[in-house]
PDB file of N, CA and C in Angstrom:
ATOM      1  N   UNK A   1      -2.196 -10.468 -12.519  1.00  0.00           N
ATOM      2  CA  UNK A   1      -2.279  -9.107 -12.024  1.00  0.00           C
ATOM      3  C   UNK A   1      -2.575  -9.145 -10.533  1.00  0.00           C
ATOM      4  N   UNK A   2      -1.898  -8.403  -9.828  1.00  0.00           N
ATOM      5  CA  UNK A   2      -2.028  -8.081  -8.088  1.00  0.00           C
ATOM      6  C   UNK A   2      -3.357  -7.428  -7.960  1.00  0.00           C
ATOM      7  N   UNK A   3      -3.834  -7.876  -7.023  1.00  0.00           N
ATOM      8  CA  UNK A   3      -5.081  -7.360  -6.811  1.00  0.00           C
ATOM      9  C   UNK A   3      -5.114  -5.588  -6.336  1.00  0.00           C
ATOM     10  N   UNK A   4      -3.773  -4.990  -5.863  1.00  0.00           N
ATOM     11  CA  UNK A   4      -3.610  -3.572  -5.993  1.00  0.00           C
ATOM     12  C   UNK A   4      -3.415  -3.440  -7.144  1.00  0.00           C
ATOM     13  N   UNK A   5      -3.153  -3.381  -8.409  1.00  0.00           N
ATOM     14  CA  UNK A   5      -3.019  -3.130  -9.698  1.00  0.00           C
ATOM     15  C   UNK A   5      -4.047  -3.652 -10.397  1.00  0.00           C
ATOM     16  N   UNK A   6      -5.021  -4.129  -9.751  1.00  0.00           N
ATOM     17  CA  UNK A   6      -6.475  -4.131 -10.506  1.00  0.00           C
ATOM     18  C   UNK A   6      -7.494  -3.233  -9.745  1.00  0.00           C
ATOM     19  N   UNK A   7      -6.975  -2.465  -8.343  1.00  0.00           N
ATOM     20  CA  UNK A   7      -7.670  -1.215  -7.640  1.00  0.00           C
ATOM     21  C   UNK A   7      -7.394  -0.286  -8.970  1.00  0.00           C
ATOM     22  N   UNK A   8      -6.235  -0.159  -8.880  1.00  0.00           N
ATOM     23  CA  UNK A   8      -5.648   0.561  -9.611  1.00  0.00           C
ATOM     24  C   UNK A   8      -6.578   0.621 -10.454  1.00  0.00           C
ATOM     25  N   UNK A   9      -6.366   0.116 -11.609  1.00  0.00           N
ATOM     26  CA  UNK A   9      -6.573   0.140 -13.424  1.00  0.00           C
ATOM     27  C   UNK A   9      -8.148   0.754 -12.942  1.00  0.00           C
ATOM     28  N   UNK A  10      -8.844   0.203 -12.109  1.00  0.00           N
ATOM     29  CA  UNK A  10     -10.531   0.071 -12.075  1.00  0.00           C
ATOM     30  C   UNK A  10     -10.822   1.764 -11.774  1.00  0.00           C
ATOM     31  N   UNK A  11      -9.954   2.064 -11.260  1.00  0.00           N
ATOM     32  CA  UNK A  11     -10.232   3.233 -10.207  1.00  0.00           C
ATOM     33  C   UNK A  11      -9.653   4.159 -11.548  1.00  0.00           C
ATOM     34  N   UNK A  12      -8.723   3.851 -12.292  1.00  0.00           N
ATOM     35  CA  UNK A  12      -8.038   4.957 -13.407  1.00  0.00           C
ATOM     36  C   UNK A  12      -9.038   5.147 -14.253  1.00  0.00           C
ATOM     37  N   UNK A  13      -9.898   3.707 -14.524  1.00  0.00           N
ATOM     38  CA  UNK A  13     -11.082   3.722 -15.728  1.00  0.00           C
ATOM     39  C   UNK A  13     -12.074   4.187 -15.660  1.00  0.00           C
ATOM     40  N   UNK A  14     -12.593   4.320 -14.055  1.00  0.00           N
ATOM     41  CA  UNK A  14     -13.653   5.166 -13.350  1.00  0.00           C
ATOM     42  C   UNK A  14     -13.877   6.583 -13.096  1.00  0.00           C
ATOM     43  N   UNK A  15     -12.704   6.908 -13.330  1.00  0.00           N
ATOM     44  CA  UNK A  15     -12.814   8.394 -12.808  1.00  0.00           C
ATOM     45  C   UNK A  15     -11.840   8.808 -13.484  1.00  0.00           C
ATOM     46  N   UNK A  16     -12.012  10.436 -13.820  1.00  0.00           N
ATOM     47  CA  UNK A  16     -11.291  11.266 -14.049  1.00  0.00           C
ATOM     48  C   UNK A  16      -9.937  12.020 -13.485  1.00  0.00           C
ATOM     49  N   UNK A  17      -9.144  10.534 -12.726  1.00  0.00           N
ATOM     50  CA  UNK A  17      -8.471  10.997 -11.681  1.00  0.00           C
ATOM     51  C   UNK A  17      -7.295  11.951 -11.914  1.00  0.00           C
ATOM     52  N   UNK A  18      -6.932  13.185 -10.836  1.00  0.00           N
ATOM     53  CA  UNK A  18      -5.492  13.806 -11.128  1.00  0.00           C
ATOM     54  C   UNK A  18      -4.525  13.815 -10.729  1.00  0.00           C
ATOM     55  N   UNK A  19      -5.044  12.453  -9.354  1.00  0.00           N
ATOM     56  CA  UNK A  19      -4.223  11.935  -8.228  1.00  0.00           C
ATOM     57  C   UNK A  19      -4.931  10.586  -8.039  1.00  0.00           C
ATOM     58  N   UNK A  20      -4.020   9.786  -8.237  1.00  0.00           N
ATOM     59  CA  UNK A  20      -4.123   8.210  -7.792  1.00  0.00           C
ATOM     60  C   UNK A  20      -3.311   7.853  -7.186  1.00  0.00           C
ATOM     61  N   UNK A  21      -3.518   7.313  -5.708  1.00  0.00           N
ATOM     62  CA  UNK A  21      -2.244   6.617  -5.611  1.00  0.00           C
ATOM     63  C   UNK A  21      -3.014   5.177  -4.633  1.00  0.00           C
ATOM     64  N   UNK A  22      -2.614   3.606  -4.561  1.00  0.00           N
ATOM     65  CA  UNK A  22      -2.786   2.862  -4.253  1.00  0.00           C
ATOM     66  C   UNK A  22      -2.151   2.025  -3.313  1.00  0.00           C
ATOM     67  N   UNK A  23      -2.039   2.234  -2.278  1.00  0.00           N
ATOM     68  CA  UNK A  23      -0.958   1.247  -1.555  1.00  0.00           C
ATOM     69  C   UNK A  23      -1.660   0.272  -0.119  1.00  0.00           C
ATOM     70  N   UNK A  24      -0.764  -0.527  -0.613  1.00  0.00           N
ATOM     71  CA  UNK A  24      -0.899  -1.697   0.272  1.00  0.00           C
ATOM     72  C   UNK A  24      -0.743  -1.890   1.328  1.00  0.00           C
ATOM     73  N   UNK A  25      -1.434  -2.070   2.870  1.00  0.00           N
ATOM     74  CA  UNK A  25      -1.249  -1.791   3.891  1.00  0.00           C
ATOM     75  C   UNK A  25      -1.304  -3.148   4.737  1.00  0.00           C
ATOM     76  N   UNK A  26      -1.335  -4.128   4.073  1.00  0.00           N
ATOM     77  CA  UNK A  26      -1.615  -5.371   4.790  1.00  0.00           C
ATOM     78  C   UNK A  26      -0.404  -5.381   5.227  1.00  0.00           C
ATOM     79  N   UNK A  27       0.543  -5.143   5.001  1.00  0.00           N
ATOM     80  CA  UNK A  27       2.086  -5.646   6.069  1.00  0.00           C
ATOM     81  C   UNK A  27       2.135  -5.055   7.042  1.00  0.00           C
ATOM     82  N   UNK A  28       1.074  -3.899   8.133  1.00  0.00           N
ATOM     83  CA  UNK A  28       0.869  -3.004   8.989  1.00  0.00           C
ATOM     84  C   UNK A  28      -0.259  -4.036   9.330  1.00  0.00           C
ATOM     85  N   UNK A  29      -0.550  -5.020   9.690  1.00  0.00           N
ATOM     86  CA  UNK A  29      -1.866  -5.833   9.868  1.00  0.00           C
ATOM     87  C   UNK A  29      -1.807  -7.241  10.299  1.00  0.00           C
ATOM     88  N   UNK A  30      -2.286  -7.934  11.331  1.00  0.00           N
ATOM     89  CA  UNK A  30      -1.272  -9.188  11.530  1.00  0.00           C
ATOM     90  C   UNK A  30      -2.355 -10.615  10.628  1.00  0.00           C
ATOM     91  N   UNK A  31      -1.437 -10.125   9.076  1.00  0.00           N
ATOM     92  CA  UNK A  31      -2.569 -10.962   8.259  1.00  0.00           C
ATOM     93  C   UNK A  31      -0.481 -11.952   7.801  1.00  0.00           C
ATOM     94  N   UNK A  32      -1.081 -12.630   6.985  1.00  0.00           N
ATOM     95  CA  UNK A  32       0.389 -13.564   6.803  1.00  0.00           C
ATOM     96  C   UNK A  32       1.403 -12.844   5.138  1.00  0.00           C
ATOM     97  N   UNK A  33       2.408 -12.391   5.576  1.00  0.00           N
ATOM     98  CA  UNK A  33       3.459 -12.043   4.534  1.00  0.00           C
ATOM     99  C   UNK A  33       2.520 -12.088   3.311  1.00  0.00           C
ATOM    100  N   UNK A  34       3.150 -10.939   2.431  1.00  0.00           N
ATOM    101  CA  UNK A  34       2.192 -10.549   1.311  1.00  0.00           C
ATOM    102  C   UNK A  34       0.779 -10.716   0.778  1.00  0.00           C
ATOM    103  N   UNK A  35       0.165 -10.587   1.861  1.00  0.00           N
ATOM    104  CA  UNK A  35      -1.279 -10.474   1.806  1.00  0.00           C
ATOM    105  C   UNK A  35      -1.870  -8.980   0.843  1.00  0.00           C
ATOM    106  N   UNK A  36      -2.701  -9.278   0.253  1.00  0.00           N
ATOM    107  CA  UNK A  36      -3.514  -7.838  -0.232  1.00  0.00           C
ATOM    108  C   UNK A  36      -4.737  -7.808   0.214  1.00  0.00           C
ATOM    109  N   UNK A  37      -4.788  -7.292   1.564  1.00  0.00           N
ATOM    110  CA  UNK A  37      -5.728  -7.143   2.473  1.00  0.00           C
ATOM    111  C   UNK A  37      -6.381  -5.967   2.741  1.00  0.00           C
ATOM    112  N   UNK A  38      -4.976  -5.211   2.861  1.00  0.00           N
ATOM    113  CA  UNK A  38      -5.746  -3.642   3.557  1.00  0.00           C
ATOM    114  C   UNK A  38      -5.262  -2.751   2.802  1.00  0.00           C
ATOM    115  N   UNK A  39      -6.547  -1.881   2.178  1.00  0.00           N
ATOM    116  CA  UNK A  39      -5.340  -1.056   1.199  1.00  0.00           C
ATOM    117  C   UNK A  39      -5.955   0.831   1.931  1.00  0.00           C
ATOM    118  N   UNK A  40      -4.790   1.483   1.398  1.00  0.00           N
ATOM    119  CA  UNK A  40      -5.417   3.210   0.944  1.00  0.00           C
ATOM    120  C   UNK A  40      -5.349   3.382  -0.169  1.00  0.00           C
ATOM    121  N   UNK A  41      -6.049   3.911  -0.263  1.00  0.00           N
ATOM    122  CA  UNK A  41      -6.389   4.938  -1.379  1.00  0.00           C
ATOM    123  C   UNK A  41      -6.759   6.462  -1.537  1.00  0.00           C
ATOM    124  N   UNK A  42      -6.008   6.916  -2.232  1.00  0.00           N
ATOM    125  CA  UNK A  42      -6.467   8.601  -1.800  1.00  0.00           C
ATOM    126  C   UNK A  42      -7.052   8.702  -3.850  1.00  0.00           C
ATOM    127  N   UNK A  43      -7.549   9.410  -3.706  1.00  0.00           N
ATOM    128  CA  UNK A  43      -8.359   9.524  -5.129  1.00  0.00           C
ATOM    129  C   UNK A  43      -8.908  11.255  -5.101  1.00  0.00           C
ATOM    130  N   UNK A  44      -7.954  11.880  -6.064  1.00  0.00           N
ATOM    131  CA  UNK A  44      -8.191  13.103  -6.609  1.00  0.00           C
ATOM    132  C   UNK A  44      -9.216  13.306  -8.220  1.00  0.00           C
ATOM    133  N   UNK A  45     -10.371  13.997  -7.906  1.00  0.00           N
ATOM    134  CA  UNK A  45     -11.155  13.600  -8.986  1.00  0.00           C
ATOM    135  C   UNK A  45     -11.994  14.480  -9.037  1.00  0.00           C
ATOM    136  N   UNK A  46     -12.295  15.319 -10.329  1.00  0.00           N
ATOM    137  CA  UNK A  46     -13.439  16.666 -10.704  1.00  0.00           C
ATOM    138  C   UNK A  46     -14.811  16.148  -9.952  1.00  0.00           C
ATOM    139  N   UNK A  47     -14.711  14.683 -10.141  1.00  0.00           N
ATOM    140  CA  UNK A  47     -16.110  14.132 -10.351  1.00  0.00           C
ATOM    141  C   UNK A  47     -16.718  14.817  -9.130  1.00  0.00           C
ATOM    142  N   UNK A  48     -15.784  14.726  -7.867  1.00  0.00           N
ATOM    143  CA  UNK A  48     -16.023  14.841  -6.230  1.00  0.00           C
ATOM    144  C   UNK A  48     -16.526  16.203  -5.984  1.00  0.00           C
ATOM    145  N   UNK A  49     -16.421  17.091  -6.491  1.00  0.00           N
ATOM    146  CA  UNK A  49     -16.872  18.310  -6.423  1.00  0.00           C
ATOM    147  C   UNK A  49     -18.504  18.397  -6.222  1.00  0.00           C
ATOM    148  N   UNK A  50     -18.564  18.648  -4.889  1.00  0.00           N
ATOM    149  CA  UNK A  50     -19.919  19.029  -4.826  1.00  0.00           C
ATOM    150  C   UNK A  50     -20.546  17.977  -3.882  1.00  0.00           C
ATOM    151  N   UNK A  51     -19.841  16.675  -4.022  1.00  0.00           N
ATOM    152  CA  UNK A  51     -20.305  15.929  -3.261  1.00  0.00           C
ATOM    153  C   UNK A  51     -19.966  15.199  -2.044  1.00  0.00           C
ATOM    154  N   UNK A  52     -21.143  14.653  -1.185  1.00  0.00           N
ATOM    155  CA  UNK A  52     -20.291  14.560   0.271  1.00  0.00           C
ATOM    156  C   UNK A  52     -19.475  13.228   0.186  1.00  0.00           C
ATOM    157  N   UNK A  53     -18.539  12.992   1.563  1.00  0.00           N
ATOM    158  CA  UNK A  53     -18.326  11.749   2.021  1.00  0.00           C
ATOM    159  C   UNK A  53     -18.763  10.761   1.291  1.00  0.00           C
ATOM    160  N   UNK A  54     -19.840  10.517   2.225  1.00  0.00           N
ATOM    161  CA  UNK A  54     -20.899   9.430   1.962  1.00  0.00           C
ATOM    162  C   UNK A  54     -20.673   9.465   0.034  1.00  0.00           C
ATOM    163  N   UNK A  55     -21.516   9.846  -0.615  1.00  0.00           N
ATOM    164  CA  UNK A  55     -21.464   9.820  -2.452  1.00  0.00           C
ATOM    165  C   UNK A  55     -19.986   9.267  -2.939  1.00  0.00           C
ATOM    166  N   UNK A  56     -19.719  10.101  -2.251  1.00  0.00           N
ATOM    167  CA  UNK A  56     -17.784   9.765  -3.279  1.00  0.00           C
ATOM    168  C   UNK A  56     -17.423   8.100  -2.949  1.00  0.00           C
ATOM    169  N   UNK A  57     -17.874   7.803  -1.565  1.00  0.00           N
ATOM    170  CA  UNK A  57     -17.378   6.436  -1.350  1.00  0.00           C
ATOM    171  C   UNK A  57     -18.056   5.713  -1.449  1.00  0.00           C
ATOM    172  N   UNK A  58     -19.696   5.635  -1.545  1.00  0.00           N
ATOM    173  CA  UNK A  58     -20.641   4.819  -2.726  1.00  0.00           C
ATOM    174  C   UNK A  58     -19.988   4.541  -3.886  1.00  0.00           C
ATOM    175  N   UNK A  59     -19.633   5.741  -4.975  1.00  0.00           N
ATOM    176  CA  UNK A  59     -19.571   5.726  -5.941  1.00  0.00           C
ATOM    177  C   UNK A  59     -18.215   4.815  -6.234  1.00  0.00           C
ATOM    178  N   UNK A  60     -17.135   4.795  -5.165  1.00  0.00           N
ATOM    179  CA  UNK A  60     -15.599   3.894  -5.321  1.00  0.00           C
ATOM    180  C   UNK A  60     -16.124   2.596  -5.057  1.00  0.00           C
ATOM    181  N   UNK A  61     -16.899   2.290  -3.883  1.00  0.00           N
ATOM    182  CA  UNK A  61     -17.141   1.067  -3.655  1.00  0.00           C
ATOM    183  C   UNK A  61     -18.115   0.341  -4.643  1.00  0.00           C
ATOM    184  N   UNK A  62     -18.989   1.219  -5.647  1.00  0.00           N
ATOM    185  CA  UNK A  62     -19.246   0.475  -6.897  1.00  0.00           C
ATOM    186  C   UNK A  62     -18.501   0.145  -8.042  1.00  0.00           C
ATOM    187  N   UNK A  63     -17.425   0.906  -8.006  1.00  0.00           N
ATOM    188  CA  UNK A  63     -16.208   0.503  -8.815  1.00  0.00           C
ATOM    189  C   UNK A  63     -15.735  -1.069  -8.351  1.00  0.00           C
ATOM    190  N   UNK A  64     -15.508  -1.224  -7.142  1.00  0.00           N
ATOM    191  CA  UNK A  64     -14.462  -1.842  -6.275  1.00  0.00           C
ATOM    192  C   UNK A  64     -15.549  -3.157  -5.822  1.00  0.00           C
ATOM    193  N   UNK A  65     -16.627  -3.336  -6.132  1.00  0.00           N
ATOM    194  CA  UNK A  65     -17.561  -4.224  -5.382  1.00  0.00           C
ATOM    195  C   UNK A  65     -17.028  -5.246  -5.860  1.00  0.00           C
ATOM    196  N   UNK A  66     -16.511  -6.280  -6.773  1.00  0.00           N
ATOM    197  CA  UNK A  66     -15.755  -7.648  -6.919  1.00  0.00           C
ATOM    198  C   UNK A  66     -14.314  -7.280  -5.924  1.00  0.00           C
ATOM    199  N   UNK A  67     -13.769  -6.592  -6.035  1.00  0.00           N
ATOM    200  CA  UNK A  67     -12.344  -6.689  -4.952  1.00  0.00           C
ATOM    201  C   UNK A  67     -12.892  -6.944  -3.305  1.00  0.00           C
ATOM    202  N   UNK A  68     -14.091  -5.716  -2.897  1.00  0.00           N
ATOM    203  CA  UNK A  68     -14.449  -6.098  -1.686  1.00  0.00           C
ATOM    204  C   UNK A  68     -15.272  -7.241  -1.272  1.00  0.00           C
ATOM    205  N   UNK A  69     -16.295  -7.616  -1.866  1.00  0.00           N
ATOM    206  CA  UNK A  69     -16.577  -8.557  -2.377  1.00  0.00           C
ATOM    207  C   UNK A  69     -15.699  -9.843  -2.062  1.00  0.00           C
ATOM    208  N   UNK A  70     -14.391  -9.768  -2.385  1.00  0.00           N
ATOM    209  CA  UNK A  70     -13.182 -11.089  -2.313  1.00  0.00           C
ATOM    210  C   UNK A  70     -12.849 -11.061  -1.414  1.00  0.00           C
ATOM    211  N   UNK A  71     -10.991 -10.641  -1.532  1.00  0.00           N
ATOM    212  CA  UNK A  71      -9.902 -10.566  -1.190  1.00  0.00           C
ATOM    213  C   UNK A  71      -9.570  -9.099  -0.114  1.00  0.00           C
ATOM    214  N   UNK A  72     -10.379  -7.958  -0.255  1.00  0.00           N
ATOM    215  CA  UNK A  72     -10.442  -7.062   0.713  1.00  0.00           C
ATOM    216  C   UNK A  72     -11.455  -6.865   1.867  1.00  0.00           C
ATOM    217  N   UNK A  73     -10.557  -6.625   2.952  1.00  0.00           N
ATOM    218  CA  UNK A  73     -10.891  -6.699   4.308  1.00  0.00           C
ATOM    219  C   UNK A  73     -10.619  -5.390   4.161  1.00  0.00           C
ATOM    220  N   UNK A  74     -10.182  -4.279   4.295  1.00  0.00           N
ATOM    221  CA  UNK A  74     -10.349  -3.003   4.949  1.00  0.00           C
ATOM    222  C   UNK A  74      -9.688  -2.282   3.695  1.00  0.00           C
ATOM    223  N   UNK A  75     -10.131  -0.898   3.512  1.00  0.00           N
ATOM    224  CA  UNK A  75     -10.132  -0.420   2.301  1.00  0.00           C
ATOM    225  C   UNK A  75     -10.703   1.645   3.010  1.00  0.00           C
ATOM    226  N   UNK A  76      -8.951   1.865   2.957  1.00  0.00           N
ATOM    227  CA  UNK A  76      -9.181   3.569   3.516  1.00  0.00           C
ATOM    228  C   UNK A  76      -9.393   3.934   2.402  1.00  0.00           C
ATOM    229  N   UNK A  77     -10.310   5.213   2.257  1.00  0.00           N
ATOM    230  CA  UNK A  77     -10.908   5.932   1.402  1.00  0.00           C
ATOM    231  C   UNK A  77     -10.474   7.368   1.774  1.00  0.00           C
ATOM    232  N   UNK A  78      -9.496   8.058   1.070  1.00  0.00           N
ATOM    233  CA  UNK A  78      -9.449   9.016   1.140  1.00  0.00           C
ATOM    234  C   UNK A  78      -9.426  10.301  -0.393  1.00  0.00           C
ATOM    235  N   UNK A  79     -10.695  10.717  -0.721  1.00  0.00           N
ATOM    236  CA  UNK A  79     -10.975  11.203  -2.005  1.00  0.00           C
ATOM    237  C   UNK A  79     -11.101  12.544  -1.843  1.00  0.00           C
ATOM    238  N   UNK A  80     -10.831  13.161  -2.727  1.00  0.00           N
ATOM    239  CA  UNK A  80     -11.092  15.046  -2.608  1.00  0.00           C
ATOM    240  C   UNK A  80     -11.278  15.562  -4.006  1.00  0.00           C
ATOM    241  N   UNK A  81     -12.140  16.503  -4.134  1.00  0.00           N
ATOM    242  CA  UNK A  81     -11.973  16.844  -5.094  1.00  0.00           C
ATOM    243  C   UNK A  81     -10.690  17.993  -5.858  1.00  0.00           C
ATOM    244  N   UNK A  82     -10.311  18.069  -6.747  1.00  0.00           N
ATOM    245  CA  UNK A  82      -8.864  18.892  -6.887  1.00  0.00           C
ATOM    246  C   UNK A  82      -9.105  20.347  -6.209  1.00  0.00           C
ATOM    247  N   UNK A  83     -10.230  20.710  -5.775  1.00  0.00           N
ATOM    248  CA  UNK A  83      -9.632  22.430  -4.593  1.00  0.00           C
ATOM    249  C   UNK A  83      -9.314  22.029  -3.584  1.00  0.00           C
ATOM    250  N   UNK A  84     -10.062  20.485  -3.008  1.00  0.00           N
ATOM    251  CA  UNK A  84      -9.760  20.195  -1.788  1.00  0.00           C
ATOM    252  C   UNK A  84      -8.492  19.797  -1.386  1.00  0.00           C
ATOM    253  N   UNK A  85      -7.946  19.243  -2.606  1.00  0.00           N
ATOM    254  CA  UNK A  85      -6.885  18.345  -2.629  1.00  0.00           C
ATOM    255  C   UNK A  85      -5.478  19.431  -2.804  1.00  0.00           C
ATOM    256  N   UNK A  86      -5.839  20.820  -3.067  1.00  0.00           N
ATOM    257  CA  UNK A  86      -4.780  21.688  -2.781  1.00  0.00           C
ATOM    258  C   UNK A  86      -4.969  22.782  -1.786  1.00  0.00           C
ATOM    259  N   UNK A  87      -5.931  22.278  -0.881  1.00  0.00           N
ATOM    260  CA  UNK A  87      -6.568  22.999   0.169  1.00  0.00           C
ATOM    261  C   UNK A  87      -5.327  21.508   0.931  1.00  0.00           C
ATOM    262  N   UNK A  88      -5.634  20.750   0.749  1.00  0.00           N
ATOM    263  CA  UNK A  88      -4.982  19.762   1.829  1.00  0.00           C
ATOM    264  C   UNK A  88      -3.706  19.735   1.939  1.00  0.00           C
ATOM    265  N   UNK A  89      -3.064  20.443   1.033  1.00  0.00           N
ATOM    266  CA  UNK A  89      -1.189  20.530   0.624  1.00  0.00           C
ATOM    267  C   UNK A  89      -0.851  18.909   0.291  1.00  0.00           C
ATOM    268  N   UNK A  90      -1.685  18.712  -0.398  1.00  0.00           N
ATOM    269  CA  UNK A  90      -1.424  17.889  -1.333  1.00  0.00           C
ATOM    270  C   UNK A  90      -0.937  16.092  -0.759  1.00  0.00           C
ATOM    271  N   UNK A  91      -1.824  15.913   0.726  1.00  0.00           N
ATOM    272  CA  UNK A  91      -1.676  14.950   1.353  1.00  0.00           C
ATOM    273  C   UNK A  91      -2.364  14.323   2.332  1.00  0.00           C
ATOM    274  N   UNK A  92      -2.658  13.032   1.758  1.00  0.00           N
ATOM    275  CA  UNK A  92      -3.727  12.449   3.011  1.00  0.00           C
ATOM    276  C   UNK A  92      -3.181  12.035   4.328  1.00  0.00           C
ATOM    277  N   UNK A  93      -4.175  12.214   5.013  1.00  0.00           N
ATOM    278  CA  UNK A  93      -3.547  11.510   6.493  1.00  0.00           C
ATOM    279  C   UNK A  93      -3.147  10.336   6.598  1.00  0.00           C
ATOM    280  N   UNK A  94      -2.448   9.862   7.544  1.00  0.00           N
ATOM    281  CA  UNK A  94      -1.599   8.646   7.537  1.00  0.00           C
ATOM    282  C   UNK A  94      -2.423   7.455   8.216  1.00  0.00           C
ATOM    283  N   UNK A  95      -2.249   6.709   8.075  1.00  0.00           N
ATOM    284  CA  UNK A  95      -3.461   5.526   8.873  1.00  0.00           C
ATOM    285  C   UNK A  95      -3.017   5.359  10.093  1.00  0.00           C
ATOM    286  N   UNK A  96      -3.950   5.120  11.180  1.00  0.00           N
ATOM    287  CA  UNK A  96      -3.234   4.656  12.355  1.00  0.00           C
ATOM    288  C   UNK A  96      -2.440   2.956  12.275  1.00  0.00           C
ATOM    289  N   UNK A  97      -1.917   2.899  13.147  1.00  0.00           N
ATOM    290  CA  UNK A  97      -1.303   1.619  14.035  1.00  0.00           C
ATOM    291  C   UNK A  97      -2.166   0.757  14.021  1.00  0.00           C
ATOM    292  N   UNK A  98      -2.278  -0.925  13.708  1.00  0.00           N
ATOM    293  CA  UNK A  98      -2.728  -1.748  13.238  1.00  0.00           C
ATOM    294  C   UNK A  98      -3.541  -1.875  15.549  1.00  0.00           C
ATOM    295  N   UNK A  99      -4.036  -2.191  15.616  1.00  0.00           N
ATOM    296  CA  UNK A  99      -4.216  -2.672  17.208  1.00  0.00           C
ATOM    297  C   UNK A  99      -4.672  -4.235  17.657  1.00  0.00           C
ATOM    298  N   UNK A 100      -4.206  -4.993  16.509  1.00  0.00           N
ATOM    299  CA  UNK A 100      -4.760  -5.793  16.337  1.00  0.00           C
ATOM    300  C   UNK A 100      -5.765  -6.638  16.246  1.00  0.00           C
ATOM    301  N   UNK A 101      -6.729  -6.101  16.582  1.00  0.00           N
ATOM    302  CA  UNK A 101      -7.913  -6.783  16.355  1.00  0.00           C
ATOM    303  C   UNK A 101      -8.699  -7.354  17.816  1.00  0.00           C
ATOM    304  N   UNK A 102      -8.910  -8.178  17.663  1.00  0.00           N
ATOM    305  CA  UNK A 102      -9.737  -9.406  18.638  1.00  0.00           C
ATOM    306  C   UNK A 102      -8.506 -10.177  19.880  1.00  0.00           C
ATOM    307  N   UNK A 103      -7.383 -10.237  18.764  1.00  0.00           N
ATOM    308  CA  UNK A 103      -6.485 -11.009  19.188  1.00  0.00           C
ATOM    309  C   UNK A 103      -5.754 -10.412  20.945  1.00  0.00           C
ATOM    310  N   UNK A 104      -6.142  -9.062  20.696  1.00  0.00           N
ATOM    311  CA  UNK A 104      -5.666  -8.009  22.254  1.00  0.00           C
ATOM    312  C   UNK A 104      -6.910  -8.541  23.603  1.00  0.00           C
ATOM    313  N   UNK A 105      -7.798  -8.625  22.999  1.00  0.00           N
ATOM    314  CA  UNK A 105      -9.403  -8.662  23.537  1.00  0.00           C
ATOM    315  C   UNK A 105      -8.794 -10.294  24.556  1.00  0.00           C
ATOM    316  N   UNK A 106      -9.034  -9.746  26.057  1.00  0.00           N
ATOM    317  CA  UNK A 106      -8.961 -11.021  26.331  1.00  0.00           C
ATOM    318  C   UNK A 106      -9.763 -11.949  26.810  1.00  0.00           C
ATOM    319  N   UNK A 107     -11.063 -11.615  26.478  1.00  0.00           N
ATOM    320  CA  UNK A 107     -12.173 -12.361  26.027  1.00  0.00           C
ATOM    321  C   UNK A 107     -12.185 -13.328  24.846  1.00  0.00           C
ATOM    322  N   UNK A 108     -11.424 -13.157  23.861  1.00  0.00           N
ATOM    323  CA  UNK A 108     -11.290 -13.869  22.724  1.00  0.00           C
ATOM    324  C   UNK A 108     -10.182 -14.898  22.824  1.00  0.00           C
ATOM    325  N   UNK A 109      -8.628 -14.106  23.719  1.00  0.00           N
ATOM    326  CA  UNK A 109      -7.649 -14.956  23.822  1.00  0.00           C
ATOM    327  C   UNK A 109      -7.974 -16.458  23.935  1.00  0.00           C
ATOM    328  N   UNK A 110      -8.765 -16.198  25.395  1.00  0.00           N
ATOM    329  CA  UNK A 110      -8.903 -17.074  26.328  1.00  0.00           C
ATOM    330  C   UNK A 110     -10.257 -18.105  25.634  1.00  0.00           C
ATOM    331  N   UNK A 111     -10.126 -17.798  24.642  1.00  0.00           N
ATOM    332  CA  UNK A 111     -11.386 -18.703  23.822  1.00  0.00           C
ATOM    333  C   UNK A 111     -12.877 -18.503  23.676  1.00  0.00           C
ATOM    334  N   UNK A 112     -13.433 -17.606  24.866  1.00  0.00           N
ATOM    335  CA  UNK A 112     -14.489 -17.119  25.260  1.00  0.00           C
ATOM    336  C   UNK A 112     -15.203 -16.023  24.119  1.00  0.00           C
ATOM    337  N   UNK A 113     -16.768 -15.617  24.328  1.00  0.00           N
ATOM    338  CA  UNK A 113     -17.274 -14.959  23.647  1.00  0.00           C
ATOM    339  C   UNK A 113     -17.948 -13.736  24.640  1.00  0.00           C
ATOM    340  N   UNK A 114     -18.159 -12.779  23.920  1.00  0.00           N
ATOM    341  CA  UNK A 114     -18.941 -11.912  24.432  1.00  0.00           C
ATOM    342  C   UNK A 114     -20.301 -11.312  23.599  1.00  0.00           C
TER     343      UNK A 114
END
């Protein structure tokens, strides 16, 4: 099993979701060909009602603590509860542009630390 299809299943078994969707963002990331590195997630769920930010993404990242834990490096969280989620027309924002990291920094190029 792909480690997005075990976000998946964990996140279906956790919550009452009415919107799941899981995708893989490591090929936007300068990690090496089919990596499962960076994912989104948008997560529609009764549970969210009522509660802030902060709670909703406690509560995923206790789902998710062996994946982050591993194999994940960055992990968008985008959850609503279902008024919000048709308050939003039915779509999360898009991630930005990867900027690469350290690797731009030319403090790091050049071998150096800061």
């Amino acid at each position: 099993m792909s480690l997005q299809q075990a976000i998946e299943q964990k996140l279906s078994s956790a919550f009452d979701s009415q919107h799941l969707f899981v995708e893989n963002e490591s090929h936007k990331h300068n990690v090496p060909p089919n990596s499962e590195t960076h994912f989104k997630v948008t997560l529609v769920a009764p549970e969210f009602e009522g509660q802030g930010k902060v709670k909703r993404h406690q509560s995923v990242y206790r789902v998710l603590s062996e994946e982050l834990a591993g194999g994940v490096h960055a992990l968008a969280l985008h959850v609503y509860s279902p008024q919000e989620w048709e308050a939003s027309d039915q779509a999360a924002p898009e991630s930005p542009d990867c900027m690469g990291g350290s690797k731009k920094d030319p403090a790091f190029a050049s071998g150096g630390s800061q």
